[in-house]
Protein backbone atom coordinates (compact mmCIF):
# COMPACT_ATOMS: atom_id res chain seq x y z
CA UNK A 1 0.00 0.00 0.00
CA UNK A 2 3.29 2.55 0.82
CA UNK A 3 4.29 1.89 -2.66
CA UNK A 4 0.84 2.89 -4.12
CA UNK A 5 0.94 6.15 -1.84
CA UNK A 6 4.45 7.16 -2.97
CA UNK A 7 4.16 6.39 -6.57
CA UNK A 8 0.92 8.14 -6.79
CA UNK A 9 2.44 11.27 -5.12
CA UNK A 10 5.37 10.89 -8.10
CA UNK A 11 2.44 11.33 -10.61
CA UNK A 12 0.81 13.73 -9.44
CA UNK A 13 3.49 15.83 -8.65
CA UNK A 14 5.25 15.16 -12.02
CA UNK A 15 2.00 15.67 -13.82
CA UNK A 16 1.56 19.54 -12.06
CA UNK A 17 4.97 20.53 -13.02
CA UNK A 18 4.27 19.50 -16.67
CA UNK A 19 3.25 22.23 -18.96
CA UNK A 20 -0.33 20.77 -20.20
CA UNK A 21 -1.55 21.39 -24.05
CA UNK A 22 -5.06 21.67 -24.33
CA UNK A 23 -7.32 23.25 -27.27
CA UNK A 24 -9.78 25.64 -26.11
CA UNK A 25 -12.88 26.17 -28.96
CA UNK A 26 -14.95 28.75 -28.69
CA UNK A 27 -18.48 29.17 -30.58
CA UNK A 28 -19.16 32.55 -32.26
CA UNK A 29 -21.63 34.30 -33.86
CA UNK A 30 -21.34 37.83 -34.41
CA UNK A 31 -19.71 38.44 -30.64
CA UNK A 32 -17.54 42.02 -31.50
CA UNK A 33 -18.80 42.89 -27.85
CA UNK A 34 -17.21 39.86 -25.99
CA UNK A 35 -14.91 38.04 -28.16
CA UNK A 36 -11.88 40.04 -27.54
CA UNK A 37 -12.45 39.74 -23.39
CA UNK A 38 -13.43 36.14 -23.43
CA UNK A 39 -9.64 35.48 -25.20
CA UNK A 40 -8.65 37.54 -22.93
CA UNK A 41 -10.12 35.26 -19.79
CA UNK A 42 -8.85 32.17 -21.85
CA UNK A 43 -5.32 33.56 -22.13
CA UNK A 44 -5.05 34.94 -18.31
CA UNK A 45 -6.08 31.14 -17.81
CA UNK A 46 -3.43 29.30 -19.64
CA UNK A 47 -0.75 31.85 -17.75
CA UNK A 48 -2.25 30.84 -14.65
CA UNK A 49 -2.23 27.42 -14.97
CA UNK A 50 1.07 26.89 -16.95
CA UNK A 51 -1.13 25.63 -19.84
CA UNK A 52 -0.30 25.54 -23.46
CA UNK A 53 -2.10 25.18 -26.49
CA UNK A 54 -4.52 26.87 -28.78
CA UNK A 55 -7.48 28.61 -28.94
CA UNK A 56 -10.04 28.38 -31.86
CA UNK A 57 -13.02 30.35 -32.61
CA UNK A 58 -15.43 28.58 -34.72
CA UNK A 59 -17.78 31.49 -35.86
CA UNK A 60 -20.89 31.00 -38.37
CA UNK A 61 -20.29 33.62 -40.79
CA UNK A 62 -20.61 36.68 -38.53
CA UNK A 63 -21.58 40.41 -39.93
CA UNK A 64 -19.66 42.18 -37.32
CA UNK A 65 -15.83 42.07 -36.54
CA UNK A 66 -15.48 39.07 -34.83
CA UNK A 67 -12.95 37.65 -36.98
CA UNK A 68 -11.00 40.54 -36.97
CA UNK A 69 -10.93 40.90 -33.20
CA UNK A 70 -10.38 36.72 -32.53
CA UNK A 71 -7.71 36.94 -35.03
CA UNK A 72 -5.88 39.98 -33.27
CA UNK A 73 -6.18 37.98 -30.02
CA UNK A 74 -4.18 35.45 -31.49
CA UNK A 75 -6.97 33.08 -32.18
CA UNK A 76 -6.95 30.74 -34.57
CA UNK A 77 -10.49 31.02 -36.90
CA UNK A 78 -12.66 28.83 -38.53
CA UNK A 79 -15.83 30.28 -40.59
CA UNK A 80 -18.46 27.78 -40.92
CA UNK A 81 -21.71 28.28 -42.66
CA UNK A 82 -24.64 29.17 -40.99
CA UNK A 83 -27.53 26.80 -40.08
């Protein structure tokens, strides 16, 4: 049972000090007003956390500037046709 307890503490410890990758997707349709702050939230998270990966707006062909503001954020976009 020792063993269990120590080599589970190894993991978990390990696993905290590893920087994680993760892919964050975020729906969007015509969000100009809270795109840019929600990347914001998103990006303050993966500093927090020592996280690292991507974030990708998937918008359905917005009007506004939603593209332009994701894509200044550093988001990665993908335009899909609207339902």
């Amino acid at each position: 049972m020792q063993y269990i307890k120590n080599h589970y503490k190894f993991i978990v410890s390990h696993y905290s000090m590893t920087p994680k990758k993760i892919s964050v997707v975020i729906p969007a349709l015509n969000e100009e007003l809270n795109i840019g702050r929600v990347l914001d939230r998103v990006q303050e998270a993966f500093t927090k956390y020592n996280l690292h990966g991507e974030i990708i707006v998937v918008e359905a062909s917005s009007t506004d500037k939603t593209v332009e503001i994701a894509q200044a954020h550093g988001a990665r976009v993908f335009t899909v046709p609207k339902i």
